[in-house]
Protein backbone atom coordinates (compact mmCIF):
# COMPACT_ATOMS: atom_id res chain seq x y z
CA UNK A 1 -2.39 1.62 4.66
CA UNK A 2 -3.46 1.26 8.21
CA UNK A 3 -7.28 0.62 9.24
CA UNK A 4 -8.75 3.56 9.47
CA UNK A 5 -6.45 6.14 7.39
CA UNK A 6 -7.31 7.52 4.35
CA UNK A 7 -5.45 8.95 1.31
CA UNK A 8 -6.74 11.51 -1.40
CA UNK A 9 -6.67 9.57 -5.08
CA UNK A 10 -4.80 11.02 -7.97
CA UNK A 11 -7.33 9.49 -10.46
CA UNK A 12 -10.73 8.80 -11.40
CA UNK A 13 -10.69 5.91 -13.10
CA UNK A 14 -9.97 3.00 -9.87
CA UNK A 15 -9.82 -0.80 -9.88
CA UNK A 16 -10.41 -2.40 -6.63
CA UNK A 17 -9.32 -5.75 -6.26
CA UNK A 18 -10.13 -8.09 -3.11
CA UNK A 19 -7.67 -10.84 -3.66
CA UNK A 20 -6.52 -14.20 -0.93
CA UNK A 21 -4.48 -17.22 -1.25
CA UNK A 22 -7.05 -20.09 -2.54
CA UNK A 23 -6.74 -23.71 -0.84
CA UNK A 24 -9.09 -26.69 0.00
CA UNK A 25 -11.20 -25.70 2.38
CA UNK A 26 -10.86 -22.09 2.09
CA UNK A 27 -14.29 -20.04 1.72
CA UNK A 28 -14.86 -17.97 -0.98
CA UNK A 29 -15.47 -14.52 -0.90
CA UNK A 30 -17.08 -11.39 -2.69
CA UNK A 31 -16.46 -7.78 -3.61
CA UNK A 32 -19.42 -5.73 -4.02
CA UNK A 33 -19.87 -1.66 -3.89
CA UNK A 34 -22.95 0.18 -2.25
CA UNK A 35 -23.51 3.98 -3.68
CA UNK A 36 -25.03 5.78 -0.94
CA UNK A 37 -26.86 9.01 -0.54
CA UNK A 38 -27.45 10.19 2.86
CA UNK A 39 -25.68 7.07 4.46
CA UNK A 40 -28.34 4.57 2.38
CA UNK A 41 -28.89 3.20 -0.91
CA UNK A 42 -31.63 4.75 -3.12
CA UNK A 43 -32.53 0.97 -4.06
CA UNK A 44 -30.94 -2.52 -4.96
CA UNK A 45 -30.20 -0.53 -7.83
CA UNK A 46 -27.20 0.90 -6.20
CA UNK A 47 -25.96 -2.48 -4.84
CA UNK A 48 -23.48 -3.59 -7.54
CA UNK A 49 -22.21 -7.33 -7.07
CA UNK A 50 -21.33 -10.56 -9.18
CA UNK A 51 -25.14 -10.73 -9.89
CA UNK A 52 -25.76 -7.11 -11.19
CA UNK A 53 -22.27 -6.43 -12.52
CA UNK A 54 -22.71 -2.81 -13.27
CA UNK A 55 -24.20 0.25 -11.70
CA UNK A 56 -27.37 2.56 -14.41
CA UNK A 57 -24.44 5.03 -14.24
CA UNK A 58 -21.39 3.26 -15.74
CA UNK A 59 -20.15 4.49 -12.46
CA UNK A 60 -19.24 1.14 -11.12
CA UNK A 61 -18.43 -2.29 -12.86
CA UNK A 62 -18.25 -6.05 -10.80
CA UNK A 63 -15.18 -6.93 -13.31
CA UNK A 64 -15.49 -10.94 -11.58
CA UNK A 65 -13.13 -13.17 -10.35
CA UNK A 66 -10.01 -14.05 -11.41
CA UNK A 67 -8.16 -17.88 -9.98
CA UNK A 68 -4.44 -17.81 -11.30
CA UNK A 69 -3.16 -20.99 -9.36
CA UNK A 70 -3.05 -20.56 -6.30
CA UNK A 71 -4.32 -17.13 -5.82
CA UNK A 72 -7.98 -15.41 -6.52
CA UNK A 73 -8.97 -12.09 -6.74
CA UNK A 74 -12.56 -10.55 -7.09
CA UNK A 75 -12.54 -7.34 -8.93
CA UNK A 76 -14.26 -3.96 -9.18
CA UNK A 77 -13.88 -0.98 -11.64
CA UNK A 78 -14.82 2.22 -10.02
CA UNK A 79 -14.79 5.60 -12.34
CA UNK A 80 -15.55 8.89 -10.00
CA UNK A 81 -15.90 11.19 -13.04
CA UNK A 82 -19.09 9.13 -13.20
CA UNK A 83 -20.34 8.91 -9.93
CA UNK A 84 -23.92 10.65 -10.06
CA UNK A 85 -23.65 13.95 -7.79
CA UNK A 86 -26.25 12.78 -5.77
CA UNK A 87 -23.85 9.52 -4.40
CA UNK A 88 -21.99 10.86 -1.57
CA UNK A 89 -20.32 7.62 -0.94
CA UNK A 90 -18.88 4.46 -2.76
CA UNK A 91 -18.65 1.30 0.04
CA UNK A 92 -16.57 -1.26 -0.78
CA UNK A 93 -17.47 -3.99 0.73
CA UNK A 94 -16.88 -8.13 0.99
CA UNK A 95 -18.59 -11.03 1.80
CA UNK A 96 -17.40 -14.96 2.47
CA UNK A 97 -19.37 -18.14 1.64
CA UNK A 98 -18.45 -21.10 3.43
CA UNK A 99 -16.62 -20.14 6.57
CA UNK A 100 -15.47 -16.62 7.83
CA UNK A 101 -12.93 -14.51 6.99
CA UNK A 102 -10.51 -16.01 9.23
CA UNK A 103 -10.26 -19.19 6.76
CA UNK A 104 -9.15 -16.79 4.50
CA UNK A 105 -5.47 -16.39 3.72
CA UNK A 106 -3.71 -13.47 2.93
CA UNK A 107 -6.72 -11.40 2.72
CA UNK A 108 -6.01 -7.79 0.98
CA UNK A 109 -7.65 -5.34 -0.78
CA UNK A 110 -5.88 -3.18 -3.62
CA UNK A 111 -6.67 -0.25 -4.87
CA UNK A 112 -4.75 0.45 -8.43
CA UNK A 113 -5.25 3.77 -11.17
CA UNK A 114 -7.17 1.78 -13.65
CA UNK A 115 -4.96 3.06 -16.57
CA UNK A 116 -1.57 2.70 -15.34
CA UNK A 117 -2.08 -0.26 -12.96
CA UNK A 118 -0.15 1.46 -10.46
CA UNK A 119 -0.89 0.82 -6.40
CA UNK A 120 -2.88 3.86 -5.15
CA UNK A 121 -3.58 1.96 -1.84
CA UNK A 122 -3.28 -1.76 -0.27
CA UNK A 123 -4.34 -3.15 3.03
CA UNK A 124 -3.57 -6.79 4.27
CA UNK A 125 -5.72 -7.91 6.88
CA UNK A 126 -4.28 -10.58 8.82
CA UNK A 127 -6.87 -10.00 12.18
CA UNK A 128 -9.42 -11.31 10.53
CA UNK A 129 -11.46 -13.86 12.80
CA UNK A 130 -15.56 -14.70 12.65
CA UNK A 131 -16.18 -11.98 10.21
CA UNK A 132 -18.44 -12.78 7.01
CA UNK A 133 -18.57 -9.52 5.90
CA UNK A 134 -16.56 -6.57 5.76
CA UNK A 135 -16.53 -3.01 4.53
CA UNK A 136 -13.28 -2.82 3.43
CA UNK A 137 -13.10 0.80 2.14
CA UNK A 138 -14.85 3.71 0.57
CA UNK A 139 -14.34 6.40 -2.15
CA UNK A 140 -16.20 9.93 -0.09
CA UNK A 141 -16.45 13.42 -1.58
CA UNK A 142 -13.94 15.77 0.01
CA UNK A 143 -15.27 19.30 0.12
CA UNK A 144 -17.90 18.71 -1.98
CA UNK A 145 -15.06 16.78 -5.01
């Protein structure tokens, strides 16, 4: 995908994985999802992150971190049939610890049909620079869906 497009998902059931090429020196980073309604969260109840894994809803699920040698990817489960009616919006978003995105290697972020772990979306982002935080995507309702 480019920045900026979108795509309609043929599934509910989503993992999105923020993944990078791990090194010494290289920062680490975070995926965490805001549920919004009317372009805010209701409270840091709808801030799901590596320190409150999972949304009341079962909605979305902080899955953790994964290091396999070399590479390390932070992971999120996100199931729309779930998503309270109220949420209007799912953010996916990332943060780094220890330096900006720019000491961050092969940034992407995936987005895969949780039950056949096929690609439903990928972008690389190789412009990063002094960013420590990004919004990186987001699940919307289309026509009220």
């Amino acid at each position: 995908m480019s920045k900026g497009s979108n795509t309609p998902v043929p599934t509910t059931a989503l993992r999105v994985e923020l993944g990078w090429r791990s090194g010494p020196g290289v920062p680490d980073a975070d995926a965490s999802a805001l549920l919004l309604v009317g372009g805010r969260v209701r409270s840091d109840a709808d801030f799901v992150f590596y320190n409150q894994p999972a949304h009341s809803s079962g909605s979305v699920r902080h899955e953790g971190k994964r290091d396999t040698g070399g590479r390390v990817t932070d992971s999120l489960l996100v199931d729309l049939a779930r998503v309270e009616p109220a949420i209007e919006t799912v953010i996916l978003a990332a943060s780094s610890d220890g330096g900006p995105f720019g000491q961050v290697p092969d940034l992407y972020i995936e987005v895969r049909d949780a039950a056949r772990n096929t690609v439903v979306a990928r972008f690389d982002n190789p412009g990063a620079t002094v960013e420590t935080a990004f919004v990186l995507g987001e699940f919307y309702r289309r026509q009220g869906a």
